[in-house]
C-alpha atoms as a PDB file:
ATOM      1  CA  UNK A   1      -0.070  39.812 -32.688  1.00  0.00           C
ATOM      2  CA  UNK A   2      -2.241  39.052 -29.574  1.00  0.00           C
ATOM      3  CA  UNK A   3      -1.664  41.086 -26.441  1.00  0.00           C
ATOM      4  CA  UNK A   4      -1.627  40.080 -23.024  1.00  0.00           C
ATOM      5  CA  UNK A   5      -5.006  40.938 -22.361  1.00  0.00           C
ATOM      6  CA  UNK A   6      -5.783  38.549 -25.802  1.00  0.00           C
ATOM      7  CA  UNK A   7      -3.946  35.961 -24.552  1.00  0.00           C
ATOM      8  CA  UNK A   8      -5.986  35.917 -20.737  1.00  0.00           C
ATOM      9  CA  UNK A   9      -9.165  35.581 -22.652  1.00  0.00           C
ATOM     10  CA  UNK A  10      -7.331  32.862 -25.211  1.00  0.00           C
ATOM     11  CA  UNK A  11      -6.569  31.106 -22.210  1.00  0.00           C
ATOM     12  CA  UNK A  12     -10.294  31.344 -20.746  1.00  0.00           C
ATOM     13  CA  UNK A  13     -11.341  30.264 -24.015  1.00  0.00           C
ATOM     14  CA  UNK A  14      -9.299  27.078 -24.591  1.00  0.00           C
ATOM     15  CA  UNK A  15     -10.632  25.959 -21.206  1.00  0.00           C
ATOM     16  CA  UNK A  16     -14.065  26.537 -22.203  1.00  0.00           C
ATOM     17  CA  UNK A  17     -13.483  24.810 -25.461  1.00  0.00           C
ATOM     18  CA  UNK A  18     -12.278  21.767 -23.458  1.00  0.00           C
ATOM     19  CA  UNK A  19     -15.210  21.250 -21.452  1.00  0.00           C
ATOM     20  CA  UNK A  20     -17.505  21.716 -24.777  1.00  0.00           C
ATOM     21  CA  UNK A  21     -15.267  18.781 -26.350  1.00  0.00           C
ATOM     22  CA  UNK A  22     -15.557  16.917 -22.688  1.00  0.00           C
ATOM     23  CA  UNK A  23     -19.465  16.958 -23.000  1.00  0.00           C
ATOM     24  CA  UNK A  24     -19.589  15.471 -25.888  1.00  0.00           C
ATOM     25  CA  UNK A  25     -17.292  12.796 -25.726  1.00  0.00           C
ATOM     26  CA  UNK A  26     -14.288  14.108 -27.218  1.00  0.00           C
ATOM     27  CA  UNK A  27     -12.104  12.840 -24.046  1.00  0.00           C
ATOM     28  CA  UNK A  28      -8.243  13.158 -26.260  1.00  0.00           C
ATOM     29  CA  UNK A  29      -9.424  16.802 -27.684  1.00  0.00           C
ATOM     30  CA  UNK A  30     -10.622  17.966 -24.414  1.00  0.00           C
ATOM     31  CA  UNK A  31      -7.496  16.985 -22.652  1.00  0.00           C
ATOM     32  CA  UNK A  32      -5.137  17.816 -25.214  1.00  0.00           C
ATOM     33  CA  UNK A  33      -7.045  21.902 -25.777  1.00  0.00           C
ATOM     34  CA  UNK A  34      -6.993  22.086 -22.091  1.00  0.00           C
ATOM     35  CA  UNK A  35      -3.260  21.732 -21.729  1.00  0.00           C
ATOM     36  CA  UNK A  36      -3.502  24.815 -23.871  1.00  0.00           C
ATOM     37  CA  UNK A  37      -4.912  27.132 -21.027  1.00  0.00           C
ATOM     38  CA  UNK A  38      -1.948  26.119 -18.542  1.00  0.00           C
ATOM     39  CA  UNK A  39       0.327  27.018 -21.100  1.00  0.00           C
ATOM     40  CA  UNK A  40      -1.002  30.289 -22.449  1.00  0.00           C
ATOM     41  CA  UNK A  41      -2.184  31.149 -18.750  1.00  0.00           C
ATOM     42  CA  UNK A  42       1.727  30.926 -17.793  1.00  0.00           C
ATOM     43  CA  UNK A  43       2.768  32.772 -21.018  1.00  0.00           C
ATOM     44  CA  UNK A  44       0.777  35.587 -19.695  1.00  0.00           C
ATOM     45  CA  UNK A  45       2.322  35.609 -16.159  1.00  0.00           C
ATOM     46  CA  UNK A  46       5.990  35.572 -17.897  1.00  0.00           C
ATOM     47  CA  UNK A  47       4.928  38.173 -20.221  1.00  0.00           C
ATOM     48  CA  UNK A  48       3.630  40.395 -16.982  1.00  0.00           C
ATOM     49  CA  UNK A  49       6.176  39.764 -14.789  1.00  0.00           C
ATOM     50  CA  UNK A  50       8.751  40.779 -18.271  1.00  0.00           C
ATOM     51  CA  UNK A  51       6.114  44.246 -18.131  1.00  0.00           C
ATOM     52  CA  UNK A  52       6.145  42.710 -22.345  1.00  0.00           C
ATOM     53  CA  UNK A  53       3.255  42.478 -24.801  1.00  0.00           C
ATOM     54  CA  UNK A  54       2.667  38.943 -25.912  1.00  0.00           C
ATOM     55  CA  UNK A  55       5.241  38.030 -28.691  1.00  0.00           C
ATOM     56  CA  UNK A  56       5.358  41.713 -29.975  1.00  0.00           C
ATOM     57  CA  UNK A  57       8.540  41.852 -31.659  1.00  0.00           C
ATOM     58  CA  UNK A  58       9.256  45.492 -31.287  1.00  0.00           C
ATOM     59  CA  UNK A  59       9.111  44.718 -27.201  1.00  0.00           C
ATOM     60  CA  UNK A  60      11.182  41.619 -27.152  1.00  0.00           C
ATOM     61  CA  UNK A  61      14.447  40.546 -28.762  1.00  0.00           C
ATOM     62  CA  UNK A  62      14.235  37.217 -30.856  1.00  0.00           C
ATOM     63  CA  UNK A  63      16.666  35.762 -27.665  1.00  0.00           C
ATOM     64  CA  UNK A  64      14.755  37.150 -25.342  1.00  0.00           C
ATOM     65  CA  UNK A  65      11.426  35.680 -26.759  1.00  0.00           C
ATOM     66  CA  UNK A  66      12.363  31.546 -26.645  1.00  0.00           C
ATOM     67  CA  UNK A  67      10.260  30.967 -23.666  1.00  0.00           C
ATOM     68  CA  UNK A  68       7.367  32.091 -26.096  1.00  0.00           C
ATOM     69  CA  UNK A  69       8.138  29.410 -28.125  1.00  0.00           C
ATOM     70  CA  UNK A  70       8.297  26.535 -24.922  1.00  0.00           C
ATOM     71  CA  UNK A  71       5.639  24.019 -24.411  1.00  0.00           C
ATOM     72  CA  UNK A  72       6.901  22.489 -21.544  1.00  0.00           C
ATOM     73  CA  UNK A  73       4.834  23.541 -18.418  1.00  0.00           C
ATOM     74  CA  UNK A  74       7.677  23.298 -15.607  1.00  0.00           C
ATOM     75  CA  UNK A  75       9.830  25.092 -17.558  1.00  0.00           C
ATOM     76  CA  UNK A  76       7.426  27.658 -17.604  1.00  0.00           C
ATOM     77  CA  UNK A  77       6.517  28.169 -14.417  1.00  0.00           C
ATOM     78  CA  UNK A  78       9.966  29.025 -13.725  1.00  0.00           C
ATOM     79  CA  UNK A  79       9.959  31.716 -16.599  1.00  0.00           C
ATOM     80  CA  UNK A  80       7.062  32.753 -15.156  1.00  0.00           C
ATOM     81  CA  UNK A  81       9.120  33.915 -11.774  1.00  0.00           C
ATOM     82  CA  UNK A  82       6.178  31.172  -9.607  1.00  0.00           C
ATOM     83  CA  UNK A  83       7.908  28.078  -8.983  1.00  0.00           C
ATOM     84  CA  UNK A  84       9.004  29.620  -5.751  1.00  0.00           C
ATOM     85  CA  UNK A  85       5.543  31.089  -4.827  1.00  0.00           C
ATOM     86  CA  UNK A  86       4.046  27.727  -6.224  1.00  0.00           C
ATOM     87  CA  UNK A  87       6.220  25.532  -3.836  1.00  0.00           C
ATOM     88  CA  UNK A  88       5.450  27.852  -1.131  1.00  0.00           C
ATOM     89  CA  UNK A  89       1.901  27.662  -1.686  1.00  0.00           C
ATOM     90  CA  UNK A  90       1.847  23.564  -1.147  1.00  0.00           C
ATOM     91  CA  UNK A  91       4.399  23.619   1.697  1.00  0.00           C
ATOM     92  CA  UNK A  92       1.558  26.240   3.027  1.00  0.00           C
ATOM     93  CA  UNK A  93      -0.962  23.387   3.062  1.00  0.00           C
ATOM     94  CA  UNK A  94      -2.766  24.113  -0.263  1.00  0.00           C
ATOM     95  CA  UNK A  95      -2.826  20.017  -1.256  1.00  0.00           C
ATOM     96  CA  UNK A  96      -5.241  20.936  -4.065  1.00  0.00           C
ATOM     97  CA  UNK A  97      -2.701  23.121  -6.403  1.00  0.00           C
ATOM     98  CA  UNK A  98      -0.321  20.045  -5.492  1.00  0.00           C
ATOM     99  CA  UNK A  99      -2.610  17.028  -6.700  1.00  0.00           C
ATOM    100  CA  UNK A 100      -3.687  19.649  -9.576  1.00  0.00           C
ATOM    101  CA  UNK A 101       0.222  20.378 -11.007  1.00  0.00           C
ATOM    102  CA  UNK A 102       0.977  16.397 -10.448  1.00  0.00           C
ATOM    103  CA  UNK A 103      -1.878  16.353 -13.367  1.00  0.00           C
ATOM    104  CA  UNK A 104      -1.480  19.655 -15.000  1.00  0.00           C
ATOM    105  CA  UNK A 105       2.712  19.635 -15.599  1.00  0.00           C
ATOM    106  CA  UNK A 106       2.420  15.762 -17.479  1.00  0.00           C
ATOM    107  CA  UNK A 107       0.435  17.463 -19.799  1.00  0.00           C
ATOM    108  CA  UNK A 108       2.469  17.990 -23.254  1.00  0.00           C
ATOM    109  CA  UNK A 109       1.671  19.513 -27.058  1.00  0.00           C
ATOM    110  CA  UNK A 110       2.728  15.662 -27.946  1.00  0.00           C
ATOM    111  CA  UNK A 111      -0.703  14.962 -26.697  1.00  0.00           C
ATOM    112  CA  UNK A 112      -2.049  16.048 -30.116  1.00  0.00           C
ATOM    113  CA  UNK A 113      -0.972  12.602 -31.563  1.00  0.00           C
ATOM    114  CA  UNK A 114      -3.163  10.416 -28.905  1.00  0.00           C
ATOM    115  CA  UNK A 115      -6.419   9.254 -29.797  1.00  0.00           C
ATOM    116  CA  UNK A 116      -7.761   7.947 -26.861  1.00  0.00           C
ATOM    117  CA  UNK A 117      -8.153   8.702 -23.273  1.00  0.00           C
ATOM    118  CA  UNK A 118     -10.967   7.910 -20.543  1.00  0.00           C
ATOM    119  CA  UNK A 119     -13.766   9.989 -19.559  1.00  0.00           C
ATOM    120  CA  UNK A 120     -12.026   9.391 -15.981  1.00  0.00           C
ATOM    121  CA  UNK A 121      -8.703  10.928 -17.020  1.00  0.00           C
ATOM    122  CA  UNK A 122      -9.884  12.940 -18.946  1.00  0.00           C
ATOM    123  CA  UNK A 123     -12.387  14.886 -15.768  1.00  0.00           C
ATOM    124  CA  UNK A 124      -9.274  14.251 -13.574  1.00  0.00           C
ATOM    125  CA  UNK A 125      -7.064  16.798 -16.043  1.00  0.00           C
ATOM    126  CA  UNK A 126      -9.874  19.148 -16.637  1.00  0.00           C
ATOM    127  CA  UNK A 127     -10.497  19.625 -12.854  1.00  0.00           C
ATOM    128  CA  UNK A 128      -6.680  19.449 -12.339  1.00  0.00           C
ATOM    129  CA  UNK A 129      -6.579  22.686 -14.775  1.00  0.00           C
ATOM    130  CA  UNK A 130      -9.558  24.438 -13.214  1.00  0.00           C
ATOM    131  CA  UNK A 131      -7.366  24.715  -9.914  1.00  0.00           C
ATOM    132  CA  UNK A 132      -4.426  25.636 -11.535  1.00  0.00           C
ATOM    133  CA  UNK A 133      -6.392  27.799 -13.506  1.00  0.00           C
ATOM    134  CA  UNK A 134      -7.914  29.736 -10.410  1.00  0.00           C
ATOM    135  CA  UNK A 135      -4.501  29.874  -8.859  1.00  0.00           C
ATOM    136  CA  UNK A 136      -2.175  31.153 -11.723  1.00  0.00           C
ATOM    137  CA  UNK A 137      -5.072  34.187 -12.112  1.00  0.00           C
ATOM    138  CA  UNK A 138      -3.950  35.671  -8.550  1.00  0.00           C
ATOM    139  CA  UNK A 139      -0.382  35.847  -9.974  1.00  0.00           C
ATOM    140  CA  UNK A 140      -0.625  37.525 -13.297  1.00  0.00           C
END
């Protein structure tokens, strides 16, 4: 099972794999593996503010585990103990992060079933998870 410290570089690497599909005009792959570094990037601030390895059984009890097993990016934010701090942050002035989660929290693993999306959107989203990227990284 990955660890924590798997999952940071998992969620480095998804974004990196994004921008490889962006450049070469896989728009609905990029977007869709890019949705995957919000997600794992929040499963690693839930599993650090828990003091838990990721999904290691003998840490966490099957109950305890179901926000492992969420897609849903608001839903884990608030796992994650930042919806507070992330609120705070935009009533703080930081309009980036808030034009960034508009993007980033639309994103679902649904995605996987489009086939097309612009270059436009697709740069939008990619950018949009670069800040939210950069920000989450402060908090894990």
């Amino acid at each position: 099972m990955p660890t924590v410290a798997d999952c940071r570089l998992l969620a480095a690497d998804r974004l990196e794999e994004a921008e490889i599909l962006y450049k070469t005009g896989k728009f609905y792959g990029a977007y869709y593996i890019a949705g995957y570094c919000a997600e794992m990037a929040l499963k690693v601030a839930i599993c650090t503010r828990l003091n838990v390895e990721m999904f290691d059984s003998n840490d966490v009890r099957d109950d305890i585990s179901k926000p492992f097993k969420i897609h849903k990016l608001t839903t884990l934010l608030v796992f994650a103990g930042l919806r507070k701090q992330h609120q705070e942050d935009i009533n703080n002035g930081n309009i980036d992060l808030q034009k960034a989660w508009n993007r980033v929290s639309a994103w679902s693993e649904e995605r996987r079933y489009e086939r097309f999306i612009s270059e436009e959107k697709c740069r939008q989203f990619l950018d949009a998870i670069n800040v939210f990227y950069q920000w989450i990284q402060t908090h894990w």
